[in-house]
N, C-alpha and C. Protein backbone atom coordinates (compact mmCIF):
# COMPACT_ATOMS: atom_id res chain seq x y z
N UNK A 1 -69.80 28.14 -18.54
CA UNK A 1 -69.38 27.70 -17.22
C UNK A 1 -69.11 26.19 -17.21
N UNK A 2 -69.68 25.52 -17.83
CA UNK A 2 -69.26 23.97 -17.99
C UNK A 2 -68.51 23.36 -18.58
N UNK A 3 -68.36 24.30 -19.73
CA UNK A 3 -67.04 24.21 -20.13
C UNK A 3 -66.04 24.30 -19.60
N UNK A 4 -65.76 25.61 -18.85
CA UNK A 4 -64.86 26.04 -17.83
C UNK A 4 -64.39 24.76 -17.33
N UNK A 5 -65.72 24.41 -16.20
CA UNK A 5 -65.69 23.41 -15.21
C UNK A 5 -65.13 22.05 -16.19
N UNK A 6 -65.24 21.23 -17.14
CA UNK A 6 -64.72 20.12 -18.19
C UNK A 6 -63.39 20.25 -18.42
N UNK A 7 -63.04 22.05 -18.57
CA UNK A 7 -61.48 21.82 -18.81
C UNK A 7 -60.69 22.07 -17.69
N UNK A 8 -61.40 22.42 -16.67
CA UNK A 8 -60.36 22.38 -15.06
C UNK A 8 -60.28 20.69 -14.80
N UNK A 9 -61.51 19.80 -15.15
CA UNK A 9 -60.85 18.33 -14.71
C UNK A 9 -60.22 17.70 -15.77
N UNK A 10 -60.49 17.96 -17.38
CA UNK A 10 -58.78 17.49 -17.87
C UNK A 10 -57.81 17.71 -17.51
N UNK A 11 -57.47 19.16 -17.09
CA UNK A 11 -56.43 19.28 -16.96
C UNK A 11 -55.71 18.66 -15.52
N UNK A 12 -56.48 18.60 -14.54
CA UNK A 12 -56.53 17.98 -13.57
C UNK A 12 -55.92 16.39 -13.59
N UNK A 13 -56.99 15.99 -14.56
CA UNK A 13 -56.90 14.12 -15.29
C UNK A 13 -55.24 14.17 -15.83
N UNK A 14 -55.05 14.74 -17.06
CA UNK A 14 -53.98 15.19 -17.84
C UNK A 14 -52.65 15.08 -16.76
N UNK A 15 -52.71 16.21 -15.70
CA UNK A 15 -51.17 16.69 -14.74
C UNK A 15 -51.37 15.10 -13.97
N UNK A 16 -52.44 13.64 -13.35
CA UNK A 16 -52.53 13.03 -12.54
C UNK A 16 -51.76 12.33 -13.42
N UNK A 17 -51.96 11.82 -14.53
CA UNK A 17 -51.65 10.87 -16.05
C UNK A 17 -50.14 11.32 -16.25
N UNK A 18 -49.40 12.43 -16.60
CA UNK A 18 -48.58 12.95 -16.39
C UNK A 18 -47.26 12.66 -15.49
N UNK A 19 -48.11 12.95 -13.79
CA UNK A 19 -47.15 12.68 -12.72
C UNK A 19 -47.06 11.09 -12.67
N UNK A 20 -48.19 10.34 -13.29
CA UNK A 20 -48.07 8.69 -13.64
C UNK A 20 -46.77 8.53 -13.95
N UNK A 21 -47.09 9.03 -15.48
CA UNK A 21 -46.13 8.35 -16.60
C UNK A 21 -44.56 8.51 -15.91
N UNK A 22 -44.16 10.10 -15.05
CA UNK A 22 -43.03 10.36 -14.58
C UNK A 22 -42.74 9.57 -13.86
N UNK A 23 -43.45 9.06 -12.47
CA UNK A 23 -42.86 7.78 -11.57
C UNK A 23 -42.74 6.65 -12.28
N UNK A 24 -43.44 6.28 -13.38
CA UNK A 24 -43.18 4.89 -14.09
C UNK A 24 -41.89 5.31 -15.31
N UNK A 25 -41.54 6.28 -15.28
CA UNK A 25 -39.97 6.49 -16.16
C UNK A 25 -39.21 6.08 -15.08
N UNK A 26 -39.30 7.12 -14.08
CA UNK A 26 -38.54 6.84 -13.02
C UNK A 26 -37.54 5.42 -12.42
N UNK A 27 -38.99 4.66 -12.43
CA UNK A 27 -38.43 3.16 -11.93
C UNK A 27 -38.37 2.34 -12.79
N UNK A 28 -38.72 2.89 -14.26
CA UNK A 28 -37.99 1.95 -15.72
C UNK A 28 -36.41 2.31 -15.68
N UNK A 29 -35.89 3.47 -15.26
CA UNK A 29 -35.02 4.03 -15.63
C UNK A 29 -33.83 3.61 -14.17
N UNK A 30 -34.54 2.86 -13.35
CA UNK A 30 -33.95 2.26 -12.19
C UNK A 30 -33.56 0.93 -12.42
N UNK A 31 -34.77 0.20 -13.42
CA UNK A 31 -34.29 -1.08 -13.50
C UNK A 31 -33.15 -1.13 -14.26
N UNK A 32 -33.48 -0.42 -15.55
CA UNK A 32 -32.64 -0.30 -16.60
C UNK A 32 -30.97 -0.17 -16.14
N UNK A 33 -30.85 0.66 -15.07
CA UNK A 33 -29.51 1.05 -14.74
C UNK A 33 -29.08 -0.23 -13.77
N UNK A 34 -29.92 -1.11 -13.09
CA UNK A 34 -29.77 -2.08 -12.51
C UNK A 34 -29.27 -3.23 -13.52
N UNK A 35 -30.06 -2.98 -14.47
CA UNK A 35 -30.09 -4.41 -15.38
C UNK A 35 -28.16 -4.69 -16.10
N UNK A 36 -28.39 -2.85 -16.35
CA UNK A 36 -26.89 -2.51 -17.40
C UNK A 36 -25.83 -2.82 -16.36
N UNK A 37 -26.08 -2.61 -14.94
CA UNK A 37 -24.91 -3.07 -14.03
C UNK A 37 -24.65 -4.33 -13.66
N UNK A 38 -25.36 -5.05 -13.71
CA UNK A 38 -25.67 -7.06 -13.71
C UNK A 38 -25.01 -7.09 -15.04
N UNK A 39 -25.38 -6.39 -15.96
CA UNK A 39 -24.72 -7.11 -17.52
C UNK A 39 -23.32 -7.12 -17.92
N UNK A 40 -22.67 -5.98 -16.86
CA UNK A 40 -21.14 -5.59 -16.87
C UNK A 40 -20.33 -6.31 -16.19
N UNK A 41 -21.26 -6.75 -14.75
CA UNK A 41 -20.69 -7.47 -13.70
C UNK A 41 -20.05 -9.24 -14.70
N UNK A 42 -21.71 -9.33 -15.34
CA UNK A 42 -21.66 -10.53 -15.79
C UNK A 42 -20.71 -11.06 -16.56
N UNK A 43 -20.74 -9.92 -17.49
CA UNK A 43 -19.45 -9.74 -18.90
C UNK A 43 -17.98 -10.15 -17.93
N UNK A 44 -17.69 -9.30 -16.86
CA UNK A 44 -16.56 -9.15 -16.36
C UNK A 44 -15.90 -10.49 -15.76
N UNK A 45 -17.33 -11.44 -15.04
CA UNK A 45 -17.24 -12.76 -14.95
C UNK A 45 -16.61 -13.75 -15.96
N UNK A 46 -17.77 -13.77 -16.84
CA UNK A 46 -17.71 -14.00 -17.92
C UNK A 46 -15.79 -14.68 -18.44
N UNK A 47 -15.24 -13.07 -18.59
CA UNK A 47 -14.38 -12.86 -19.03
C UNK A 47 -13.22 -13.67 -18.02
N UNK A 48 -13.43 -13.08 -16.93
CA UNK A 48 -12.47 -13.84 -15.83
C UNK A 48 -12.28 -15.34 -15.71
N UNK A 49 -13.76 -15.80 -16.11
CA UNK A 49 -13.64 -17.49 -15.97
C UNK A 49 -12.80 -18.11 -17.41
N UNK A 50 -13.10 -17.35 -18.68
CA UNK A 50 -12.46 -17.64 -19.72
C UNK A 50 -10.90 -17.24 -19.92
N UNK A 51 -10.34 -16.31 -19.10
CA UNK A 51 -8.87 -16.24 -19.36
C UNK A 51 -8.25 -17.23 -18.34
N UNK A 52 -9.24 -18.19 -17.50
CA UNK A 52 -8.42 -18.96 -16.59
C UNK A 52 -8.03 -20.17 -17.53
């Protein structure tokens, strides 16, 4: 029975650790797409000020 009871709160611990890691992909994967759109904008600048 305590056993039982040890592996109902890993798994518990485990799915909390889990739904963590997913919201912190989440908003890596927000900056990231933020960052890559500043870097295009920038390039595009970039480019515009040098063909003047």
């Amino acid at each position: 029975m305590l056993s039982l009871s040890l592996v109902g709160t890993f798994v518990v611990f485990e799915y909390a650790q889990f739904h963590q890691f997913q919201k912190q992909q989440r908003q890596l994967n927000k900056e990231l797409t933020t960052l890559q759109k500043e870097k295009v904008e920038s390039l595009e600048s970039w480019e515009e000020y040098a063909g003047k």
